[in-house]
N, C-alpha and C. Protein backbone atom coordinates (compact mmCIF):
# COMPACT_ATOMS: atom_id res chain seq x y z
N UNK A 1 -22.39 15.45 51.90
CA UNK A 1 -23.18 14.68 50.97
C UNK A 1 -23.06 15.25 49.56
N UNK A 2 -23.10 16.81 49.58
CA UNK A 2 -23.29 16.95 48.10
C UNK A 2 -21.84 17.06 47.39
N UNK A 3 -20.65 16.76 48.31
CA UNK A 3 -19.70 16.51 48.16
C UNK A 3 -19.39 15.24 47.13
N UNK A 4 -19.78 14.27 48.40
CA UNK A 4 -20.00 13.14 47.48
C UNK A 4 -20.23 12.64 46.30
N UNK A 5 -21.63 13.55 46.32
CA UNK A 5 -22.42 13.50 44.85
C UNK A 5 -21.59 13.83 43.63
N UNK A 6 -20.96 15.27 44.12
CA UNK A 6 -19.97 16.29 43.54
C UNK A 6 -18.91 15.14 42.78
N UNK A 7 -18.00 14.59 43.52
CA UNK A 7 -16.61 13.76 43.28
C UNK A 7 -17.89 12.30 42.56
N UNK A 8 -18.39 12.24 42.59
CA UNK A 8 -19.26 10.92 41.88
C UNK A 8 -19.27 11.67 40.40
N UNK A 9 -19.92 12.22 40.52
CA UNK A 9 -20.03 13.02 38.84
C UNK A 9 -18.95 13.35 38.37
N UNK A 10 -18.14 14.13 39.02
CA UNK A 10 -16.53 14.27 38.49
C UNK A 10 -16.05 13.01 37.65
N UNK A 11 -15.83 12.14 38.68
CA UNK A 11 -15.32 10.73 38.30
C UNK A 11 -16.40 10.23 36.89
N UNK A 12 -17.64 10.51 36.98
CA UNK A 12 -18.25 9.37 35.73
C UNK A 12 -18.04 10.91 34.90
N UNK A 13 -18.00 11.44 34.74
CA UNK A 13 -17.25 12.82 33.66
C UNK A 13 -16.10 12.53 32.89
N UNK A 14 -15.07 12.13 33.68
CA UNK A 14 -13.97 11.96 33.38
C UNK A 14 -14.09 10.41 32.85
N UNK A 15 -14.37 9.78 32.81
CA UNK A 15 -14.67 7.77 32.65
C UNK A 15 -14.89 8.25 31.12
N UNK A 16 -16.40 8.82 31.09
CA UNK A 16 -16.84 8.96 29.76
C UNK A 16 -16.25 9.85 28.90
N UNK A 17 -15.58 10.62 29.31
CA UNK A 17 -14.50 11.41 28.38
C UNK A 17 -13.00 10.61 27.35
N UNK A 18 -13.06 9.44 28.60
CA UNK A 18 -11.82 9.00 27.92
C UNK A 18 -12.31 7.83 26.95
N UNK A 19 -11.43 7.53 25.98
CA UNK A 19 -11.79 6.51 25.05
C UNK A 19 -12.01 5.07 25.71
N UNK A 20 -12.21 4.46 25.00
CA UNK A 20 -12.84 2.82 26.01
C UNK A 20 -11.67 2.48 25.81
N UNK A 21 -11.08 1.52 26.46
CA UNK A 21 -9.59 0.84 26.95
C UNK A 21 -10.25 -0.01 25.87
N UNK A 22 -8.50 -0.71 24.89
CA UNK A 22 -8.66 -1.25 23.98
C UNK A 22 -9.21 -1.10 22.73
N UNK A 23 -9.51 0.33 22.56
CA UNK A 23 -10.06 0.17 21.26
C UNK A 23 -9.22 1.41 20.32
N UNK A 24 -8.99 1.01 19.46
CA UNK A 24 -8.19 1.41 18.20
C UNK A 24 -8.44 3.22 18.45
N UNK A 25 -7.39 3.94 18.43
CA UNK A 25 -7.78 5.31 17.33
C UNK A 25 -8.34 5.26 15.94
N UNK A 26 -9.11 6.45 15.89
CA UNK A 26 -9.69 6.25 14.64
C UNK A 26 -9.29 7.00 13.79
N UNK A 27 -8.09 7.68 14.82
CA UNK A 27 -7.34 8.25 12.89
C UNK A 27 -8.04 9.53 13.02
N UNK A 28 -7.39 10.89 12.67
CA UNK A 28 -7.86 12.35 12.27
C UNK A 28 -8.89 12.12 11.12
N UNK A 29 -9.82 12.51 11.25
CA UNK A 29 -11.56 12.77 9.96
C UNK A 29 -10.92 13.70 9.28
N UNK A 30 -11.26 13.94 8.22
CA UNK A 30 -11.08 14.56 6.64
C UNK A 30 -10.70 15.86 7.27
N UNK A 31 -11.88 16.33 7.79
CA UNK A 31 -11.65 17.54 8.55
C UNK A 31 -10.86 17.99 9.53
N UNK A 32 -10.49 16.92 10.05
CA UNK A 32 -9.37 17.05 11.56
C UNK A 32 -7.99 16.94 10.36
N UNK A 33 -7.62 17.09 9.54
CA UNK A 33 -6.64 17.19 9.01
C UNK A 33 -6.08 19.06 8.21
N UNK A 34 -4.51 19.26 8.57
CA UNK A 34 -4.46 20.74 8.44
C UNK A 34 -4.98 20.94 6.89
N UNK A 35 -4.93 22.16 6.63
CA UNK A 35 -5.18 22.68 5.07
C UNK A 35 -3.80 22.21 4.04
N UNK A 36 -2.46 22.16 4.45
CA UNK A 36 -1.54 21.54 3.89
C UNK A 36 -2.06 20.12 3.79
N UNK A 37 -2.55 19.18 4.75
CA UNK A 37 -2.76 18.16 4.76
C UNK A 37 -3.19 17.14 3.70
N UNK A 38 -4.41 18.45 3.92
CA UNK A 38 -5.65 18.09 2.95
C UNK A 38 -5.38 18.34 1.58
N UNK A 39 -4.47 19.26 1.13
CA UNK A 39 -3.80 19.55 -0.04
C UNK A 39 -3.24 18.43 -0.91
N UNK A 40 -2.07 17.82 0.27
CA UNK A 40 -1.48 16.92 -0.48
C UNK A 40 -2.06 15.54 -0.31
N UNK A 41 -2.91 15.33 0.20
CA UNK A 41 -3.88 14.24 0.65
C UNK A 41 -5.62 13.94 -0.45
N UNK A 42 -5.40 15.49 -1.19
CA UNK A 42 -6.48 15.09 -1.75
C UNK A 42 -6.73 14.54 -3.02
N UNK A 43 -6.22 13.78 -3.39
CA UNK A 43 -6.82 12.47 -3.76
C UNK A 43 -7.56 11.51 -3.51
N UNK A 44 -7.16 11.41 -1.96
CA UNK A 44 -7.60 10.51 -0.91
C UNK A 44 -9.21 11.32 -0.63
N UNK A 45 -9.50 12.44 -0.72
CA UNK A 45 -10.75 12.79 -0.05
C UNK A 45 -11.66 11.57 0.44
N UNK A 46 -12.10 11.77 -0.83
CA UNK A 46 -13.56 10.65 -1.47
C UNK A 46 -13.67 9.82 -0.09
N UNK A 47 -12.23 8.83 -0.04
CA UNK A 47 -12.58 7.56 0.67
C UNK A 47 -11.99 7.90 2.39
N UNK A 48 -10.98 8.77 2.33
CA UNK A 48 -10.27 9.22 3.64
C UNK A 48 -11.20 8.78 5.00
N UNK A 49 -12.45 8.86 5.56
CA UNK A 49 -13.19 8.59 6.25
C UNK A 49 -13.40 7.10 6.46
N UNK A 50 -12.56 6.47 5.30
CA UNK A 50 -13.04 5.09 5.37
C UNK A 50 -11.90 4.31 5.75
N UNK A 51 -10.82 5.13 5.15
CA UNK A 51 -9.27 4.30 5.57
C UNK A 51 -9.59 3.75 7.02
N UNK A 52 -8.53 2.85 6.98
CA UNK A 52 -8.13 2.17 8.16
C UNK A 52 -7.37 3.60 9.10
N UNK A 53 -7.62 2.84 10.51
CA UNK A 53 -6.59 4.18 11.23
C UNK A 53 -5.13 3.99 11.10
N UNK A 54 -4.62 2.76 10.50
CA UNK A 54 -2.94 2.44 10.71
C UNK A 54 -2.79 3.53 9.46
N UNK A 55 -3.56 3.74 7.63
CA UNK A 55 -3.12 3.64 6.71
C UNK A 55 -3.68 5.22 7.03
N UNK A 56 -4.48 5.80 7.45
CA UNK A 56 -4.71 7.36 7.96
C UNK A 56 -2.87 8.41 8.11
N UNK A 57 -2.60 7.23 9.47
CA UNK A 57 -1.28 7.40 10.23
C UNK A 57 -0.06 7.54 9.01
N UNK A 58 -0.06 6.59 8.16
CA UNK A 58 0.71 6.39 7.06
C UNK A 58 0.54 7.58 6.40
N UNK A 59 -0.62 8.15 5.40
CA UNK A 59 -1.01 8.62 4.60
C UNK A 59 -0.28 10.32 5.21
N UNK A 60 -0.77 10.66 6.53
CA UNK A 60 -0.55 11.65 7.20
C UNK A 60 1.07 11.85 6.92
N UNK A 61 1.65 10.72 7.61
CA UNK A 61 3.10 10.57 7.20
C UNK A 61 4.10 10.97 5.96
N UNK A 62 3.00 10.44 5.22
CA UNK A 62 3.43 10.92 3.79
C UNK A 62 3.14 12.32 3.51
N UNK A 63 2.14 13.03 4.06
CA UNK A 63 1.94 14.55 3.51
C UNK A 63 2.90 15.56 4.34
N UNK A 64 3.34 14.76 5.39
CA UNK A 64 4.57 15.75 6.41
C UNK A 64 5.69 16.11 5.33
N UNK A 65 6.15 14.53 5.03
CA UNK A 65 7.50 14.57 4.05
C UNK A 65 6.85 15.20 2.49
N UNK A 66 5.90 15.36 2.20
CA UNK A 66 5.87 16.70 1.12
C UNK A 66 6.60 17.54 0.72
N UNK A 67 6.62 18.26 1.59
CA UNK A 67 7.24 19.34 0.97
C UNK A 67 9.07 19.46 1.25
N UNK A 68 9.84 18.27 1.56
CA UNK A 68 10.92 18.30 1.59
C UNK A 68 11.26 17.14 0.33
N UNK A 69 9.82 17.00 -0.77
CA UNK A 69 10.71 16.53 -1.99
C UNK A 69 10.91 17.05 -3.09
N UNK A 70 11.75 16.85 -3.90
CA UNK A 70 11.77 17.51 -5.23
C UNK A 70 10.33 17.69 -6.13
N UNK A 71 10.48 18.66 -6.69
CA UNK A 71 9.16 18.93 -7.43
C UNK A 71 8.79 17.70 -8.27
N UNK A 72 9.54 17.07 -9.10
CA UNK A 72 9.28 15.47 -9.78
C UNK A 72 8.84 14.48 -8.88
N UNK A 73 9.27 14.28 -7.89
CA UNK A 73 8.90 13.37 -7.13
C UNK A 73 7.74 14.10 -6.74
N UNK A 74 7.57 15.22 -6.15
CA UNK A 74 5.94 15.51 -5.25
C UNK A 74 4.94 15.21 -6.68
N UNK A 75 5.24 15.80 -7.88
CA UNK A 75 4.48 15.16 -9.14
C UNK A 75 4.14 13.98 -9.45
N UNK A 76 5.10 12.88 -8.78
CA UNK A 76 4.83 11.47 -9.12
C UNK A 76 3.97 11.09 -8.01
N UNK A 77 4.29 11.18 -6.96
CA UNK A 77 3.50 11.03 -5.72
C UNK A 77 2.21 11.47 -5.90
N UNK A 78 1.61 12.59 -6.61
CA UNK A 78 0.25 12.71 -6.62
C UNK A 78 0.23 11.68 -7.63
N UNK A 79 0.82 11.88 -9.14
CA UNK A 79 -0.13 10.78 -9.79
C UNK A 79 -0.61 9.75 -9.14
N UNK A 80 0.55 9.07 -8.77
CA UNK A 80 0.32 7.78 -8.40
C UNK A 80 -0.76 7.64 -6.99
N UNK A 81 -0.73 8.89 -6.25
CA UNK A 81 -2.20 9.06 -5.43
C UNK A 81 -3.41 8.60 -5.95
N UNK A 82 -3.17 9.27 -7.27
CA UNK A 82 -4.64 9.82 -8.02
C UNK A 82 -4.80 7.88 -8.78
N UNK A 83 -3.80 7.35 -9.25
CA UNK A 83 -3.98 6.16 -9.56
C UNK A 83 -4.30 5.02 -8.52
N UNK A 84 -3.72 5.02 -6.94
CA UNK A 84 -3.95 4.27 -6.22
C UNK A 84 -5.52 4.85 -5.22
N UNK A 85 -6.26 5.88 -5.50
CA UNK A 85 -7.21 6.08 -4.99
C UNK A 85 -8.58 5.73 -6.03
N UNK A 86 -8.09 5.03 -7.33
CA UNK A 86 -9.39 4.70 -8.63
C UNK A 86 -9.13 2.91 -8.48
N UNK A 87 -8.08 2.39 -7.63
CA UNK A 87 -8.16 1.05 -7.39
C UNK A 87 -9.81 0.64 -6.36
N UNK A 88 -9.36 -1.02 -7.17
CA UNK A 88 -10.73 -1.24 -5.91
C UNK A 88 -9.87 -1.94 -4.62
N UNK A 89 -10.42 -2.49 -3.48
CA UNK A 89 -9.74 -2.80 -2.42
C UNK A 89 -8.87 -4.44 -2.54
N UNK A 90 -9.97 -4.85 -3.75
CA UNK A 90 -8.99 -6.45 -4.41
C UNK A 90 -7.60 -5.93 -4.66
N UNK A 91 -7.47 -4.70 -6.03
CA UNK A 91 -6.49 -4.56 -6.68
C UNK A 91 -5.66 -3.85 -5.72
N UNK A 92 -5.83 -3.06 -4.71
CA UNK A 92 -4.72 -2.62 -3.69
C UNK A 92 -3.97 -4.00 -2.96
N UNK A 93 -4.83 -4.85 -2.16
CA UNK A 93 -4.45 -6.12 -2.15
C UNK A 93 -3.14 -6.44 -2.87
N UNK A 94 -3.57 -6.54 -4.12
CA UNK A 94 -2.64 -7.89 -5.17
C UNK A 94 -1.34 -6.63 -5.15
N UNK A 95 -1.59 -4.80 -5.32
CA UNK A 95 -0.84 -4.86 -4.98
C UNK A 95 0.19 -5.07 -4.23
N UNK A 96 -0.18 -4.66 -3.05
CA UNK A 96 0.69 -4.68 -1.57
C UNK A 96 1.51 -6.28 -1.87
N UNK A 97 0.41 -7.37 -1.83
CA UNK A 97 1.37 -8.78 -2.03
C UNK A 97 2.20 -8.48 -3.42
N UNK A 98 2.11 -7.81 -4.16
CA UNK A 98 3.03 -7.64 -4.83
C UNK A 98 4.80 -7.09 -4.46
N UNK A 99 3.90 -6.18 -3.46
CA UNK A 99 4.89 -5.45 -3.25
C UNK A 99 5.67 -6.40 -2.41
N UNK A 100 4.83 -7.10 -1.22
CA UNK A 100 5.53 -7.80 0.01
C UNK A 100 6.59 -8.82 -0.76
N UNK A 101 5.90 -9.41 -1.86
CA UNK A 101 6.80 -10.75 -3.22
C UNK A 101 8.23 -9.91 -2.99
N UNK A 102 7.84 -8.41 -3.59
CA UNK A 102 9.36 -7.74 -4.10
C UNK A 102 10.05 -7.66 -2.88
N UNK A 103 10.00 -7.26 -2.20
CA UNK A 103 11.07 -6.93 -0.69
C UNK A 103 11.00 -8.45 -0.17
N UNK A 104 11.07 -9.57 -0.54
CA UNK A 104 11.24 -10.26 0.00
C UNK A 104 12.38 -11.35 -0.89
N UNK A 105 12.65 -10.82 -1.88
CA UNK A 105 14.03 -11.26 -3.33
C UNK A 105 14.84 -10.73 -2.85
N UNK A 106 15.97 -11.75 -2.89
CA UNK A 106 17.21 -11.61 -2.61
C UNK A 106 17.44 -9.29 -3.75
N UNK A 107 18.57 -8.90 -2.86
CA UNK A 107 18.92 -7.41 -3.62
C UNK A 107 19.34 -7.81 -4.81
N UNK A 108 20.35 -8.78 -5.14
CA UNK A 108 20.35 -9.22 -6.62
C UNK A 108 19.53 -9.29 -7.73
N UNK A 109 18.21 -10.27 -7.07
CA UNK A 109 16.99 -10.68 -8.10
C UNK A 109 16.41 -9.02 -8.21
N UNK A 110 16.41 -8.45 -6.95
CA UNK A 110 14.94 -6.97 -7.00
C UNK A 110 15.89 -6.56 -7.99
N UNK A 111 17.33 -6.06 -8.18
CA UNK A 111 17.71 -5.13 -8.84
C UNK A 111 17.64 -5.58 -10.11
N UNK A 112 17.55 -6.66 -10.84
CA UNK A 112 17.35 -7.15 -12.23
C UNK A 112 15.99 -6.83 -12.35
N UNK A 113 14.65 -7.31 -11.42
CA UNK A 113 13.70 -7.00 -11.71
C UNK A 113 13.07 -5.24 -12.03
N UNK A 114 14.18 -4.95 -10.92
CA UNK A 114 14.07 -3.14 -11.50
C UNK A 114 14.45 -2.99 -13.15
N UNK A 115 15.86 -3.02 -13.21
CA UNK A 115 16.24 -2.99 -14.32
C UNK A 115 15.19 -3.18 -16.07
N UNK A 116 14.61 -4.64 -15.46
CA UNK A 116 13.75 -4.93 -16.38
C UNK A 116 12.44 -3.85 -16.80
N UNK A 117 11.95 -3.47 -15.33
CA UNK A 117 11.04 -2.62 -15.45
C UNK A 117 10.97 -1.35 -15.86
N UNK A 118 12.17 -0.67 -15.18
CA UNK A 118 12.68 0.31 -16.41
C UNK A 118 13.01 0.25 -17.62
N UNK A 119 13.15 -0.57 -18.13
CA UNK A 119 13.64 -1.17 -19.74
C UNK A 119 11.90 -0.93 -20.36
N UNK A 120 10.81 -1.56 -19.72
CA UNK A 120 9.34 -1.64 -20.13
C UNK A 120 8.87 -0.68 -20.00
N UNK A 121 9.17 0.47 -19.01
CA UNK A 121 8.37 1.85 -18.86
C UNK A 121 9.23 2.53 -20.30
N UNK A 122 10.44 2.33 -20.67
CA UNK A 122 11.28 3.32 -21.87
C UNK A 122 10.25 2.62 -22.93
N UNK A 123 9.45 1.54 -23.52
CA UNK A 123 8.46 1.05 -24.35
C UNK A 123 7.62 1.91 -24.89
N UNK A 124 7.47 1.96 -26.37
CA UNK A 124 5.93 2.74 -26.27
C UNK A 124 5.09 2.41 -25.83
N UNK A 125 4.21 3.03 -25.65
CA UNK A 125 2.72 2.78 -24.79
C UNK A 125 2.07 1.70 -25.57
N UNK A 126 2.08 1.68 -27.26
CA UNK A 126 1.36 0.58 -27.84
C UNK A 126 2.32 -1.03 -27.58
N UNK A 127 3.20 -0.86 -27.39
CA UNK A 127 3.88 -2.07 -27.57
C UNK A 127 3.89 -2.56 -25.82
N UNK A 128 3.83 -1.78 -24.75
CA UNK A 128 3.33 -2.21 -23.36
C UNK A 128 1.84 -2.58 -23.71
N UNK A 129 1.05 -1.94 -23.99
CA UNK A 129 -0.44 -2.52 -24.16
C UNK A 129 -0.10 -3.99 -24.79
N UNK A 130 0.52 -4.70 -25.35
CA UNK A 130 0.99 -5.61 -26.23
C UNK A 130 1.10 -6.61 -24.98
N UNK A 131 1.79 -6.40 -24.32
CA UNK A 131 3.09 -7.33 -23.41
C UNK A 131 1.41 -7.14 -22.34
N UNK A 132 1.25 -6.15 -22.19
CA UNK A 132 -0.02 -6.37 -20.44
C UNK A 132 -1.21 -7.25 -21.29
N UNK A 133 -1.32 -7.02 -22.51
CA UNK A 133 -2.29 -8.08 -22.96
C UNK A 133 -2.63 -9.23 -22.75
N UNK A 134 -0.63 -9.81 -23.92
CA UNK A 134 -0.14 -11.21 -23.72
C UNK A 134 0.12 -11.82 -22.55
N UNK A 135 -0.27 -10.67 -21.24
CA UNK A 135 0.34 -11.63 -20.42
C UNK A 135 1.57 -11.95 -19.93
N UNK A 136 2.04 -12.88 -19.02
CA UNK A 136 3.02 -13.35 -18.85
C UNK A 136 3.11 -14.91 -19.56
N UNK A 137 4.98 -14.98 -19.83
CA UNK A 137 5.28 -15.88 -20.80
C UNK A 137 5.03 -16.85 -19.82
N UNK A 138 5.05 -17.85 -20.56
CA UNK A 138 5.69 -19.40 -19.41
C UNK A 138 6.70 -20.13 -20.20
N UNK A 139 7.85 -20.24 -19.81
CA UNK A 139 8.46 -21.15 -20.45
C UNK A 139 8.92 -22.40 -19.99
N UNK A 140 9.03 -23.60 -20.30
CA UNK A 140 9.21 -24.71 -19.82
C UNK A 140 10.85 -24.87 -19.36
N UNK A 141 11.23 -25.17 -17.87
CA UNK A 141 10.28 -25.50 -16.81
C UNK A 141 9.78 -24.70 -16.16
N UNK A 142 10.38 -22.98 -16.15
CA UNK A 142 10.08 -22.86 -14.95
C UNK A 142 9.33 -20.88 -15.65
N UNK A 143 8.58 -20.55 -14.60
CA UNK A 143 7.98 -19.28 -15.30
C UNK A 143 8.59 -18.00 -14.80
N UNK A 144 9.34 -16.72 -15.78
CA UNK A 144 9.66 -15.92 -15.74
C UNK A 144 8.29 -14.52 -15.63
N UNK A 145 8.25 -13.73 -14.77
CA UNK A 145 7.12 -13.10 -14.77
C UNK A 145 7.49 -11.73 -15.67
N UNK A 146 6.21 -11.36 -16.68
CA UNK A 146 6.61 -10.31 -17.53
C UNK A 146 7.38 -8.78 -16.95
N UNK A 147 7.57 -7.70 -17.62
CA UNK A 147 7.89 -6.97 -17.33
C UNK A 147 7.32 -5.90 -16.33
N UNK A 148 6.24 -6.36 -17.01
CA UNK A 148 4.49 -5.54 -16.45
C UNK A 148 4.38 -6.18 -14.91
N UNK A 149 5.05 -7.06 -14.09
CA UNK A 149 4.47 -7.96 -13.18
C UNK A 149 5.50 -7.96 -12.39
N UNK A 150 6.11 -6.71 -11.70
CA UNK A 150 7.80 -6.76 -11.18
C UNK A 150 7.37 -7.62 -9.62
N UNK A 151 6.33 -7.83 -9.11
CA UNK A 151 6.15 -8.11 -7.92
C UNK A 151 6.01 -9.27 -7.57
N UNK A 152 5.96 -10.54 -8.79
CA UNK A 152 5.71 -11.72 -8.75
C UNK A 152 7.46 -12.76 -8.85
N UNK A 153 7.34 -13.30 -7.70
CA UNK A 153 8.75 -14.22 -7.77
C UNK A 153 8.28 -15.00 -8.87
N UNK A 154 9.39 -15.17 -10.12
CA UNK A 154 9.67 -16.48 -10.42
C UNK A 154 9.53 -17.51 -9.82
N UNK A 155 8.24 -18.73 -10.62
CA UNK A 155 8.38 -20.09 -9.75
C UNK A 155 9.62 -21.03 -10.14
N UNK A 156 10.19 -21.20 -9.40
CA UNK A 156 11.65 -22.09 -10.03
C UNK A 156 11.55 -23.53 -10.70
N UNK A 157 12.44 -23.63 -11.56
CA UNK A 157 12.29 -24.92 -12.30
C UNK A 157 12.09 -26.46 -11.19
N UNK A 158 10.73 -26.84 -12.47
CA UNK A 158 10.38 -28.29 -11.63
C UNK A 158 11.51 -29.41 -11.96
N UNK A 159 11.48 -30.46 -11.34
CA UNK A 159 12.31 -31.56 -11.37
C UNK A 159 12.20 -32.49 -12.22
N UNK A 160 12.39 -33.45 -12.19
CA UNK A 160 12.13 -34.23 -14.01
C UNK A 160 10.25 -34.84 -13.52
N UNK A 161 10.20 -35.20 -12.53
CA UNK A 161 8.80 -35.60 -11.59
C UNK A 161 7.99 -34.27 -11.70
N UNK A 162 6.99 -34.94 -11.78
CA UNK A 162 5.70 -33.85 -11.21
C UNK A 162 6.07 -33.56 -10.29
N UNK A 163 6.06 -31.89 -9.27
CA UNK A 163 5.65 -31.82 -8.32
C UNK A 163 4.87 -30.44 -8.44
N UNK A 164 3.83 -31.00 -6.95
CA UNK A 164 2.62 -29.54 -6.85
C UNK A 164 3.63 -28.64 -6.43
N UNK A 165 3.24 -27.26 -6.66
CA UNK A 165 3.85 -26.11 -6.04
C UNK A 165 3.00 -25.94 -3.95
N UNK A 166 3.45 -25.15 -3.78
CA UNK A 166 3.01 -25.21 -2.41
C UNK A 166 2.72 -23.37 -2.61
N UNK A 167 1.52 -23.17 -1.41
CA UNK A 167 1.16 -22.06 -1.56
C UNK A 167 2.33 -21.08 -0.44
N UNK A 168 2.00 -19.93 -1.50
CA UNK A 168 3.28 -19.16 -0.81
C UNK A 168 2.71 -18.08 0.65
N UNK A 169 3.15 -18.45 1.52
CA UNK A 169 2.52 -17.76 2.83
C UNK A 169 3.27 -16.62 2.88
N UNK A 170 2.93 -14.72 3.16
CA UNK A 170 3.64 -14.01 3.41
C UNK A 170 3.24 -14.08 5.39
N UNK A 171 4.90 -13.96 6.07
CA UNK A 171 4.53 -13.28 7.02
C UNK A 171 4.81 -11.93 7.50
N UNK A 172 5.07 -11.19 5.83
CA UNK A 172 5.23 -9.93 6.63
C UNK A 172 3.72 -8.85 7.15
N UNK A 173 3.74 -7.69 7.72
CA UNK A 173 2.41 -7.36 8.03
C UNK A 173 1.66 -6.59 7.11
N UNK A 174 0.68 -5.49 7.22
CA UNK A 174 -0.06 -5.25 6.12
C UNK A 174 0.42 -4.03 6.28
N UNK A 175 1.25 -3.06 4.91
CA UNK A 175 1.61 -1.80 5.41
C UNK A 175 0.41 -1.09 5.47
């Protein structure tokens, strides 16, 4: 009998130990991450607890390959930490579809659109404040997106007729 009892408790021991079938990891906590981790990760502090578990997995990913990059690049990589962790969750959004727009142009179009963009980062800073002001141009028929805006396809020229544009569906996934 107290056998029984014994292998009964075992078994609901072990049940409740394991995670519930179907439900997501939640990703290493601020703290479950090494001291290198947290090093090159901290930017992320603040919100780290809040990430998603896919973008945890990612983020982690990225602090492995650390230290096998050049010192310029591990420099750019934090800035741009430190800039993509003062976004709000809209403006990460518009980026990412930005980004999904770009990898989805023919290698021809991305590499002009690079080109361009490097041409706008060599700008002074007052004359980019100028161009992110104004905006993007439109020119008749069809709209070229500014320099400032590498992630937006060109809408292609309309026909001599009106026509509506159609909304653009991405199906790629959410990195």
């Amino acid at each position: 009998m107290a056998r029984r009892y014994f292998g009964i408790a075992l078994l609901l021991a072990l049940a409740l130990s394991l995670p519930a079938a179907g439900a997501p990891p939640s990703g290493p906590t601020w703290r479950q991450l090494t001291p290198a981790q947290r090093q090159v990760l901290a930017p992320l502090a603040a919100e780290w607890d809040k990430l998603e578990p896919e973008r945890r997995l990612k983020w982690i990913g990225v602090a492995e390959r650390y230290p096998t990059l050049a010192p310029e690049q591990q420099q750019r990589l934090q800035s741009r930490m430190k800039e993509w962790a003062t976004l709000s969750p809209e403006e990460r959004e518009t980026a990412r579809e930005k980004f999904r727009n770009l990898q989805q142009l023919p290698p021809e179009r991305r590499a002009t659109v690079k080109e361009k963009w490097e041409s706008y980062q060599q700008l002074p800073e007052e004359e980019r404040e100028t161009l992110r002001t104004a905006g993007p141009k439109r020119t008749a028929p069809g709209y070229a997106p500014a320099p400032s805006d590498p992630g937006v396809a060109p809408t292609p020229p309309a026909p001599a007729a009106a026509v509506q544009p159609s909304p653009v569906k991405s199906a790629a996934p959410r990195p």
